[in-house]
Protein backbone atom coordinates (compact mmCIF):
# COMPACT_ATOMS: atom_id res chain seq x y z
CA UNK A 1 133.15 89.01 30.35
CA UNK A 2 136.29 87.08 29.38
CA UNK A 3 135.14 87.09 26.01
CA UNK A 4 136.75 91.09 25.72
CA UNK A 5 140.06 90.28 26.10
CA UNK A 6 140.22 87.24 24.00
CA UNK A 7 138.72 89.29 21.10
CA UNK A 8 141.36 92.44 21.88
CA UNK A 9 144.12 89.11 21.61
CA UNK A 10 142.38 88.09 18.36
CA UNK A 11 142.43 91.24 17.01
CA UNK A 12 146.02 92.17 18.27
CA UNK A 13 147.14 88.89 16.67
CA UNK A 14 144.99 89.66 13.51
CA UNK A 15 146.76 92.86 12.96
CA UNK A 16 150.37 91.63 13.42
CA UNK A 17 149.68 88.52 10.83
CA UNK A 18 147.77 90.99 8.46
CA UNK A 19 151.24 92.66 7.91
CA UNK A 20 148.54 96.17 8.43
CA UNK A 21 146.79 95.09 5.11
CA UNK A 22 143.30 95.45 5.35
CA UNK A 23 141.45 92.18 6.60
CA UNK A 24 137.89 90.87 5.69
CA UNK A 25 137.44 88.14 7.71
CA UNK A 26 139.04 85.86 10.68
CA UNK A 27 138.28 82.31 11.08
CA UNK A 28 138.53 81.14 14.66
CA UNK A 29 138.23 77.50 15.80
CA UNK A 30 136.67 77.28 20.01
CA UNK A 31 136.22 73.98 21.80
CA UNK A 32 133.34 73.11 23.89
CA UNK A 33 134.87 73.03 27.03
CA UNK A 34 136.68 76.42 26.65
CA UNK A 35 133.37 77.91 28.24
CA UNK A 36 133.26 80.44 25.62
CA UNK A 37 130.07 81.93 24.96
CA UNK A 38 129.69 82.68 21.09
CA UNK A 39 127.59 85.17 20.66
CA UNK A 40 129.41 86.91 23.65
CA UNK A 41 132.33 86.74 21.51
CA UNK A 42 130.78 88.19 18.30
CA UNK A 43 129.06 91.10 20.36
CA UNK A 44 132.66 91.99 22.01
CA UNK A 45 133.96 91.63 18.66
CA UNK A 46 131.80 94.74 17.43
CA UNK A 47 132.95 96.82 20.59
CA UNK A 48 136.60 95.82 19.96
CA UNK A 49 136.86 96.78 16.14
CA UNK A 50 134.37 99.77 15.54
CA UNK A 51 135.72 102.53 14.88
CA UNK A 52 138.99 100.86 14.03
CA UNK A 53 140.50 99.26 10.49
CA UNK A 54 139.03 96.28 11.17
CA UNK A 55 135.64 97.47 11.63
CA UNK A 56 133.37 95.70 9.22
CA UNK A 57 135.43 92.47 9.00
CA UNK A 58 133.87 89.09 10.07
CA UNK A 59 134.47 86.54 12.98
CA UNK A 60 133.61 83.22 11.98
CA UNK A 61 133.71 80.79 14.78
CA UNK A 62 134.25 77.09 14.35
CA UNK A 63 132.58 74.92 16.79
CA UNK A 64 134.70 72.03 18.08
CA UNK A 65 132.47 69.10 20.16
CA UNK A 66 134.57 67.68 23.11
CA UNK A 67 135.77 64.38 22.84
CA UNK A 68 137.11 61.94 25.22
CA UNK A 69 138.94 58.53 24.90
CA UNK A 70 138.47 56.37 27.02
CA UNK A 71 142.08 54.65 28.19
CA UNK A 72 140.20 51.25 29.80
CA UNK A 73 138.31 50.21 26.68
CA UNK A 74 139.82 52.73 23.95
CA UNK A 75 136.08 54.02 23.02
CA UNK A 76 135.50 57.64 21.82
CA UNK A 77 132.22 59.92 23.02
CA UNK A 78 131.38 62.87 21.77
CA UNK A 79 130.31 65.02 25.25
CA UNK A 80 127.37 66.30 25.48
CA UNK A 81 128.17 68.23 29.07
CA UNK A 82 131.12 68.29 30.85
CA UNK A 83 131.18 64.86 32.16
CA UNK A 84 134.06 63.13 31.57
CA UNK A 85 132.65 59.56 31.64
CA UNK A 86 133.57 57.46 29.27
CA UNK A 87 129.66 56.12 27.50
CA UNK A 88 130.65 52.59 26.78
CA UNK A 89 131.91 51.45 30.15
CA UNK A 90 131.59 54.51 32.54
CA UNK A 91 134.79 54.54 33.35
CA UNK A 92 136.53 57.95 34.47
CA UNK A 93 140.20 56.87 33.04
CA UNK A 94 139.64 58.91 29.79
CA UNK A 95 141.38 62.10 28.36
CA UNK A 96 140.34 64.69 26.53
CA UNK A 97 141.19 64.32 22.60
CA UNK A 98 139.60 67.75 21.57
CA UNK A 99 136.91 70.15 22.79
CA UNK A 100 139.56 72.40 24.48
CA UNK A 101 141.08 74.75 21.59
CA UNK A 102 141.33 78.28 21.06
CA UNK A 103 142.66 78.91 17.76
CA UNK A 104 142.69 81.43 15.07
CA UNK A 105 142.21 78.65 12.08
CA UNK A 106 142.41 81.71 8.99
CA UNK A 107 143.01 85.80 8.07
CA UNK A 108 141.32 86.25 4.80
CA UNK A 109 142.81 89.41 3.45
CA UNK A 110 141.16 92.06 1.22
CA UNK A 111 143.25 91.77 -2.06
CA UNK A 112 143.94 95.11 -3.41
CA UNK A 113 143.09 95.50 -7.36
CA UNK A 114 145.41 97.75 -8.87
């Protein structure tokens, strides 16, 4: 389950933005074609923070559809599976636009009240 180690790189990158202040949530954006199985990633991010100082915060994921553009009639299709076809004129001359990230989008901090 590749879905560990991303979480322990989240979490590692979490932790080094979060300047060690304590962190409620992080906001992460996946593409569709980044084979990424959410709730994979939500159950390994559980095993990766208990017992830690980020147990209890949140991981939001973002979904991001996969897009193509087509380079023979300039249309865009939204994939539905990992056919990279173009819809209009079924052409295979198209690159991918987005559908392919693996980003951590936001940290929202815990603001300390003094």
């Amino acid at each position: 389950m590749h879905e560990l180690s991303l979480c322990q790189a989240i979490v590692d990158a979490a932790r080094r933005h979060g300047d060690e202040r304590p962190l409620r949530r992080v906001i992460v954006r996946v593409g569709h074609l980044r084979q990424v199985v959410p709730d994979a990633l939500l159950f390994a991010w559980e095993l990766v923070t208990d017992g830690t100082e980020l147990a209890g915060c949140e991981l939001t994921i973002e979904h991001v559809p996969a897009v193509i553009e087509c380079r023979s009639c300039g249309a865009h299709t939204e994939l539905r599976r990992p056919l990279l076809v173009c819809q209009q004129c079924e052409s295979a001359d198209v690159v991918v636009v987005q559908g392919e990230e693996l980003q951590i989008v936001a940290i929202d901090i815990v603001e300390e009240v003094s």
